[in-house]
Protein backbone atom coordinates (compact mmCIF):
# COMPACT_ATOMS: atom_id res chain seq x y z
CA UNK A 1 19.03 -116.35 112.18
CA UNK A 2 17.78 -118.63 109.45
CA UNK A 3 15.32 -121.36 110.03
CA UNK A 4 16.59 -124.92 110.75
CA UNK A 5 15.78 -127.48 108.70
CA UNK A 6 13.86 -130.65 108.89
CA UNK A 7 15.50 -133.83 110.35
CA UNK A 8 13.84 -137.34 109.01
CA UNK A 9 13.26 -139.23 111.93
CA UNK A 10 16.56 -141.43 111.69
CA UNK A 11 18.14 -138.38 112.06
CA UNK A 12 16.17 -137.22 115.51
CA UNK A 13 16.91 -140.16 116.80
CA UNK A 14 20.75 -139.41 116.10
CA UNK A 15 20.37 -136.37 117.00
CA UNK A 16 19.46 -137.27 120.94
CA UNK A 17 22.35 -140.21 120.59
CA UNK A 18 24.61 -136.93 120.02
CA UNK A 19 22.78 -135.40 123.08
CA UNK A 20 23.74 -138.75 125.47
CA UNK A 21 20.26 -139.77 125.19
CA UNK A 22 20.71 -143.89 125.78
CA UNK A 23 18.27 -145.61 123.69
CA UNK A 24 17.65 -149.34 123.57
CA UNK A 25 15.32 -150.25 120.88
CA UNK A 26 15.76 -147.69 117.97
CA UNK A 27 12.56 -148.95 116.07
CA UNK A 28 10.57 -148.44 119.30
CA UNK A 29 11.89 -144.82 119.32
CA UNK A 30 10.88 -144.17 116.02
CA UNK A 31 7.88 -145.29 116.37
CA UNK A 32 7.33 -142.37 118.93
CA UNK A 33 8.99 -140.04 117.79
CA UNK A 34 6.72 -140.82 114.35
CA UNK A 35 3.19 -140.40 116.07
CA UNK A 36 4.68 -137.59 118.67
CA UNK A 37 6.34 -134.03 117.46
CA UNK A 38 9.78 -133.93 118.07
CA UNK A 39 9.78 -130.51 119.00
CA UNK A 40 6.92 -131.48 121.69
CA UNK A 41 8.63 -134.18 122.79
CA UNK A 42 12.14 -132.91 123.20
CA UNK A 43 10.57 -130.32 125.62
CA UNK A 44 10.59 -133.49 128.51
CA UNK A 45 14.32 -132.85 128.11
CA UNK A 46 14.58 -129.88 129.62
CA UNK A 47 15.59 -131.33 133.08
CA UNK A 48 18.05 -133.11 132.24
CA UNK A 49 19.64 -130.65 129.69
CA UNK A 50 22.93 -129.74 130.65
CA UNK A 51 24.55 -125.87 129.39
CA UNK A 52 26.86 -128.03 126.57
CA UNK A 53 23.79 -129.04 125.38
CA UNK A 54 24.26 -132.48 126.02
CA UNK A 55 22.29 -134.48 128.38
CA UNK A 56 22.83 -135.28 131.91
CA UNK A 57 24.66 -138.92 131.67
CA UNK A 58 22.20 -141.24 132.16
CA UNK A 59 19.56 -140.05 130.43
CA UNK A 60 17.09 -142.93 129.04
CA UNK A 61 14.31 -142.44 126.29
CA UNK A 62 12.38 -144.78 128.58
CA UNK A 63 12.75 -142.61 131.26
CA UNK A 64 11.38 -139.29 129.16
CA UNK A 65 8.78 -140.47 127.49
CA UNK A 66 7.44 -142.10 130.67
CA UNK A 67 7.52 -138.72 131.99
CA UNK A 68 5.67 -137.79 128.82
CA UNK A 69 2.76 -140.17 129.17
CA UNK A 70 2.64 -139.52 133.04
CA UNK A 71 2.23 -136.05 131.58
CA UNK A 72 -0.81 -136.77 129.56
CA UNK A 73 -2.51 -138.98 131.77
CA UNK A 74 -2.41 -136.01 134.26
CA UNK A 75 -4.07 -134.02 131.87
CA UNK A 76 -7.31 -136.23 131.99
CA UNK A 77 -7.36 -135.81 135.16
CA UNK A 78 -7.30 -132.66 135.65
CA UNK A 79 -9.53 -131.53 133.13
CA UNK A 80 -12.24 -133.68 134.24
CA UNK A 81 -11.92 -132.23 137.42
CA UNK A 82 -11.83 -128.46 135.89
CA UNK A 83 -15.27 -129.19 133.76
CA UNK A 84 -17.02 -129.96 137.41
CA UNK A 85 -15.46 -126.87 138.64
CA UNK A 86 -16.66 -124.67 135.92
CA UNK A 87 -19.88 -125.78 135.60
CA UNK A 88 -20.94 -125.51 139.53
CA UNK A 89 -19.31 -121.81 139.07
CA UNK A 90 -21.35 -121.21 135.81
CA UNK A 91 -24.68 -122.83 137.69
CA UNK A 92 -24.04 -120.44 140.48
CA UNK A 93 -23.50 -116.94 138.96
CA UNK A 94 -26.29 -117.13 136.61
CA UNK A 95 -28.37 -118.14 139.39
CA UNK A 96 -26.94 -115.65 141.80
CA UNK A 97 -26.88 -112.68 139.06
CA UNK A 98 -30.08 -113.58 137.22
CA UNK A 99 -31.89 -113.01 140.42
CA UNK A 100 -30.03 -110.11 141.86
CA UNK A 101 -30.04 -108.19 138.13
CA UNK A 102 -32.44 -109.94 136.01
CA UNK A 103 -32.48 -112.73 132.84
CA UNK A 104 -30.94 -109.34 130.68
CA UNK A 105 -28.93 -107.37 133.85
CA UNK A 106 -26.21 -109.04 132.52
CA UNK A 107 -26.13 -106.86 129.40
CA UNK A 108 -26.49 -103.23 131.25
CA UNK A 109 -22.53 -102.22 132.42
CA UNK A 110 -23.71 -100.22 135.52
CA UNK A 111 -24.55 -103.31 137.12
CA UNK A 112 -21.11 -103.90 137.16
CA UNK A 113 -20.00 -100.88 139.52
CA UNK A 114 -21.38 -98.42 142.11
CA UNK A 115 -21.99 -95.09 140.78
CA UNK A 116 -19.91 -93.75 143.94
CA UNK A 117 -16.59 -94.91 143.28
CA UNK A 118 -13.62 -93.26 141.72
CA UNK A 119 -13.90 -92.63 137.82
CA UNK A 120 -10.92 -94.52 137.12
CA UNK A 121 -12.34 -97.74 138.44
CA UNK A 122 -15.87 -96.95 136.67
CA UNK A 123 -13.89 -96.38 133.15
CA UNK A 124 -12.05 -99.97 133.93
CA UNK A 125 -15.45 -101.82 134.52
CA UNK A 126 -16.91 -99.70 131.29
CA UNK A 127 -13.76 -100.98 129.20
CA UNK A 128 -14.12 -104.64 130.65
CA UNK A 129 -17.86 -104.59 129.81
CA UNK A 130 -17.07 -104.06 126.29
CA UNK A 131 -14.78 -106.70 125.89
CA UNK A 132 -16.74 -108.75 127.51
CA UNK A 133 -19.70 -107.97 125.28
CA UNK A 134 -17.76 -108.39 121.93
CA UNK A 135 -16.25 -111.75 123.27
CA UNK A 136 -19.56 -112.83 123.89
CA UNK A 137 -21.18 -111.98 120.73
CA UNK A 138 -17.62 -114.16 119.22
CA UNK A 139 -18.97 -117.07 121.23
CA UNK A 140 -22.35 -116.84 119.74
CA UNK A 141 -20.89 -116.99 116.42
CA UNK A 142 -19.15 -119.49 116.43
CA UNK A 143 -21.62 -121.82 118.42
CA UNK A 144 -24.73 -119.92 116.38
CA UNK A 145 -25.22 -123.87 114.79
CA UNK A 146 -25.76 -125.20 118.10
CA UNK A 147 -29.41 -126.16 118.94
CA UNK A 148 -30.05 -124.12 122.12
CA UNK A 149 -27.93 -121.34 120.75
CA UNK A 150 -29.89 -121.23 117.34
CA UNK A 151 -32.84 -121.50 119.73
CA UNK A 152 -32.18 -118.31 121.37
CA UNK A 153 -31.09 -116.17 117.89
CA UNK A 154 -34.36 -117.22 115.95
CA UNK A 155 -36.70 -117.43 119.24
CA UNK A 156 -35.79 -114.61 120.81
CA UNK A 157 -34.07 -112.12 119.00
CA UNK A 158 -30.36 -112.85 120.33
CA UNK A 159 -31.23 -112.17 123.35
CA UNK A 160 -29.88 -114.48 125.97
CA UNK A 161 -30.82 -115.02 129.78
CA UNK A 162 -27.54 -115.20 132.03
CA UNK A 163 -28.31 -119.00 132.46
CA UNK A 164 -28.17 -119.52 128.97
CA UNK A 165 -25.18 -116.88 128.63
CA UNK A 166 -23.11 -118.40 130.63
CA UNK A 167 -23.19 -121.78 128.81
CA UNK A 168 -21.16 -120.41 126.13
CA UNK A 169 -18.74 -118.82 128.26
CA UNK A 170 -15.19 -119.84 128.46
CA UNK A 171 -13.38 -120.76 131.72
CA UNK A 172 -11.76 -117.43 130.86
CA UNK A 173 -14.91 -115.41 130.23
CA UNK A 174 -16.18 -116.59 133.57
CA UNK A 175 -12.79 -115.56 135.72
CA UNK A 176 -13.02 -112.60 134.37
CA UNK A 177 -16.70 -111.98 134.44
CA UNK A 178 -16.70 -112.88 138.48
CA UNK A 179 -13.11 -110.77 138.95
CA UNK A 180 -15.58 -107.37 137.34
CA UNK A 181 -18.66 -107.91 139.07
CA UNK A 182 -19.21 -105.43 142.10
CA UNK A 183 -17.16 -106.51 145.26
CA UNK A 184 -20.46 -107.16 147.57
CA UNK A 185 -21.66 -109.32 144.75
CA UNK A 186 -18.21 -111.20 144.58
CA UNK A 187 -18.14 -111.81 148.28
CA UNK A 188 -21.40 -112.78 148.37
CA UNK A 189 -20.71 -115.33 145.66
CA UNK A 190 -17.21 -116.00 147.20
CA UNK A 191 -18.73 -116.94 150.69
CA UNK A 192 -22.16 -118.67 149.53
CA UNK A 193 -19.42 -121.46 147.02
CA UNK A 194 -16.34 -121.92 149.09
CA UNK A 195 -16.69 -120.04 152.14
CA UNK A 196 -13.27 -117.97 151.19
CA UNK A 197 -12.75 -114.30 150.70
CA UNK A 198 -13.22 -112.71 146.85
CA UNK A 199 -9.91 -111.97 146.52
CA UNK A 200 -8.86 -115.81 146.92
CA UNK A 201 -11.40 -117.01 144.82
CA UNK A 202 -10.04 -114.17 141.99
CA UNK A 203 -7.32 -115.31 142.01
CA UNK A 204 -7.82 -119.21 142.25
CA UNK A 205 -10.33 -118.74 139.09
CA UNK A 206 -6.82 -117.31 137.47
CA UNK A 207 -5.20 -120.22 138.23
CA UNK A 208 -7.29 -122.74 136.91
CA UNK A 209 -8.20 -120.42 133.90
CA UNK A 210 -4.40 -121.04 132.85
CA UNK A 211 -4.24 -124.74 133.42
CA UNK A 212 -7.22 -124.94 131.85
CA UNK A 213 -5.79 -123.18 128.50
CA UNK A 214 -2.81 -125.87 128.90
CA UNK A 215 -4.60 -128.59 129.48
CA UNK A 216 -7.23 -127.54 126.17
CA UNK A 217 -3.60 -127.54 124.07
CA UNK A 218 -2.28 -130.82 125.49
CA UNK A 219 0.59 -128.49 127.20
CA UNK A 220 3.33 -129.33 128.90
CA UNK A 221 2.62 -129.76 132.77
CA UNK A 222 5.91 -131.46 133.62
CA UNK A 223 8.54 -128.60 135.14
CA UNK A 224 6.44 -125.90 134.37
CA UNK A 225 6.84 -122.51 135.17
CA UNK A 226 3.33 -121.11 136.15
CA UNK A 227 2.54 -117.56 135.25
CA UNK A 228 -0.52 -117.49 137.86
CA UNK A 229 0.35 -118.04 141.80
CA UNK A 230 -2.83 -118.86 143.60
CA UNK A 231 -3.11 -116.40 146.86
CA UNK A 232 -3.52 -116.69 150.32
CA UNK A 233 -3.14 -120.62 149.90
CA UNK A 234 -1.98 -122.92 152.57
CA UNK A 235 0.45 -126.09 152.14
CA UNK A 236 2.52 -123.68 149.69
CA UNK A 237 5.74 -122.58 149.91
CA UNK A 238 7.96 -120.10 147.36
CA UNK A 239 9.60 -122.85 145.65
CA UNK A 240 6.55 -124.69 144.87
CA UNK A 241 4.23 -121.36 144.07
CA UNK A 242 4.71 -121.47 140.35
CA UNK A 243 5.01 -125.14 140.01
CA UNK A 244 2.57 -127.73 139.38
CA UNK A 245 1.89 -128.32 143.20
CA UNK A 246 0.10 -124.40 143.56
CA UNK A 247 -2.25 -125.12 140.39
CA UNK A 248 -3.43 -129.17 141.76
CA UNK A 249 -3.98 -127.38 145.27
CA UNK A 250 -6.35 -125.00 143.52
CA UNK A 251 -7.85 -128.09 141.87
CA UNK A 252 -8.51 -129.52 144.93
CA UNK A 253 -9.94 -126.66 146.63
CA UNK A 254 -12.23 -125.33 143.86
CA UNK A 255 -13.40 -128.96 143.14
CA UNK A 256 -16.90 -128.57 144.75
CA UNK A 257 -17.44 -132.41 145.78
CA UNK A 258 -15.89 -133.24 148.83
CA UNK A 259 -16.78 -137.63 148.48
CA UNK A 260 -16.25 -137.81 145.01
CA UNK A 261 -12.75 -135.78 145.07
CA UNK A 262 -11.65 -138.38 147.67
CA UNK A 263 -13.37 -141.41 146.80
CA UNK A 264 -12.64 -140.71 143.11
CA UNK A 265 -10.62 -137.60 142.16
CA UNK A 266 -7.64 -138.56 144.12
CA UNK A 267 -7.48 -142.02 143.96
CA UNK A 268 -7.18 -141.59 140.62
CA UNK A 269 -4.11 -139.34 140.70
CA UNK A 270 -2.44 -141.59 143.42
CA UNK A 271 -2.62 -144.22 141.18
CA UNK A 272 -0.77 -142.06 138.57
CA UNK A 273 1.83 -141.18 140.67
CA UNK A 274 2.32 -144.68 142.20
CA UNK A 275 2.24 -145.95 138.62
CA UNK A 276 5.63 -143.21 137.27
CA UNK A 277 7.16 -142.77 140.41
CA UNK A 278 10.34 -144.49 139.05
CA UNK A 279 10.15 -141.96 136.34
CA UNK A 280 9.02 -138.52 137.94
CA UNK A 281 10.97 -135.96 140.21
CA UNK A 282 9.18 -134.10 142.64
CA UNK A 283 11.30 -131.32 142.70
CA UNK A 284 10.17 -130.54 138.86
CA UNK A 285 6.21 -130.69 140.00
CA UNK A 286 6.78 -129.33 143.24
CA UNK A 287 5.45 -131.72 145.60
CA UNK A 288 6.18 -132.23 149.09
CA UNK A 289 6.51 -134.98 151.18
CA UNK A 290 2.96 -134.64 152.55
CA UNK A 291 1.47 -134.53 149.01
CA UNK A 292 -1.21 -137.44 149.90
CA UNK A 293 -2.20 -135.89 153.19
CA UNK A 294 -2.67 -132.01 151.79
CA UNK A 295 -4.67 -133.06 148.80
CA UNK A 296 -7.49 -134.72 151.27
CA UNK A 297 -10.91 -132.71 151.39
């Protein structure tokens, strides 16, 4: 199939008059579509897309791109509330793991496993450990101009305590780096931050590792099909499990500050909602009627 070619933006604003797309002030469009990809943008189509191609009839370009700045507002949200949650999960695995295993223990893969387990799960952890260690040793590359990270390379040899490790981890790094320690240290860790059982807070970390990655890329949030489902977690039903709803409840119970999540937190998204509710659909974010009520700490 060969590549399409380039529309000039008159033409991509025919092209969604074509579509059905009702638009009011051409100029205004433009002016969008100018400072936003079309390609980006079109994707807050989708829902109203029919199988012809065309759009469902009434479609405004009012209507979509308040979906699309609902869409971005979210995002600040959200990723303000993510940096709290990583850090207090950074703060508290160094801590825990620096005492338990050392400054170093970090570096040495058996303290990732129990000696008397199965060889299949020791080779896993060994594998993990490796990747683990080369990602690292990416991260201090690429940061090696920061001040504490140049610190530690000409100071100390590259040799970094967890506490400073961790710092340079990705929200990725750190899923993975809790989902690999040994399962008494996970539970341990799992009961002392949230009071919930490892495999919830495995999985939750998954979650919000993947929003995370969207939110980082200014991704689409807005009917979006989530590859992660968040386990074991209540207020969540099978329609609304790989919607938008399953990833904010994760939010909400990773977030590790009960006043400021509801003096602050969700205010701030209630506002948000109040503010496009003319514009939004529930059904494409998966929220239920009792959205307010299930998203108090």
């Amino acid at each position: 199939m060969d590549i399409k070619r380039p529309y000039k933006y008159e033409e991509q604003l025919q092209k969604l008059k074509d579509r059905g797309c009702i638009i009011n002030d051409d100029k205004k469009c433009i002016s969008i579509l100018e400072s936003i990809n079309y390609y980006r943008f079109s994707a807050y189509f989708l829902p109203f897309k029919q199988s012809d191609n065309l759009y469902i009839s009434g479609t405004s370009f009012e209507k979509v791109f308040n979906i699309y700045e609902f869409d971005r507002k979210l995002h600040a949200i959200l990723f303000n509330a993510l940096e709290e949650i990583e850090i207090f999960i950074r703060a508290k695995i160094a801590y825990y793991h620096a005492h338990k295993y050392g400054p170093l223990g970090y570096l040495n893969e058996k303290n990732f496993y129990n000696e008397d387990t199965n060889q299949k799960h020791i080779n896993k952890k060994i594998n993990y450990h490796r990747k683990f260690m080369d990602n690292l040793k990416r991260e201090i590359k690429n940061n090696k101009k920061v001040l504490f990270v140049k610190h530690h390379i000409d100071k100390y040899d590259s040799k970094f305590p967890i506490w400073v490790a961790t710092e340079i981890f990705t929200f990725g790094m750190l899923s993975t780096f809790f989902a690999n320690l040994k399962l008494e240290d996970q539970k341990i860790l799992a009961k002392d931050m949230y009071n919930i059982t490892a495999k919830k807070l495995e999985s939750w970390l998954h979650c919000c590792t993947d929003l995370r990655n969207i939110c980082a890329h200014y991704g689409r949030l807005y009917y979006r099909i989530f590859s992660s489902i968040p386990k074991e977690m209540n207020n969540l039903d099978n329609d609304s499990k790989r919607k938008l709803w399953g990833t904010i409840l994760t939010v909400k119970e990773l977030y590790p500050f009960k006043n400021k999540w509801n003096d602050e937190i969700l205010p701030n998204f209630i506002k948000l909602i109040d503010e496009y509710k003319n514009y939004i659909d529930f059904i494409h974010i998966g929220f239920p009627e009792e959205w307010k009520d299930y998203l108090n700490k």
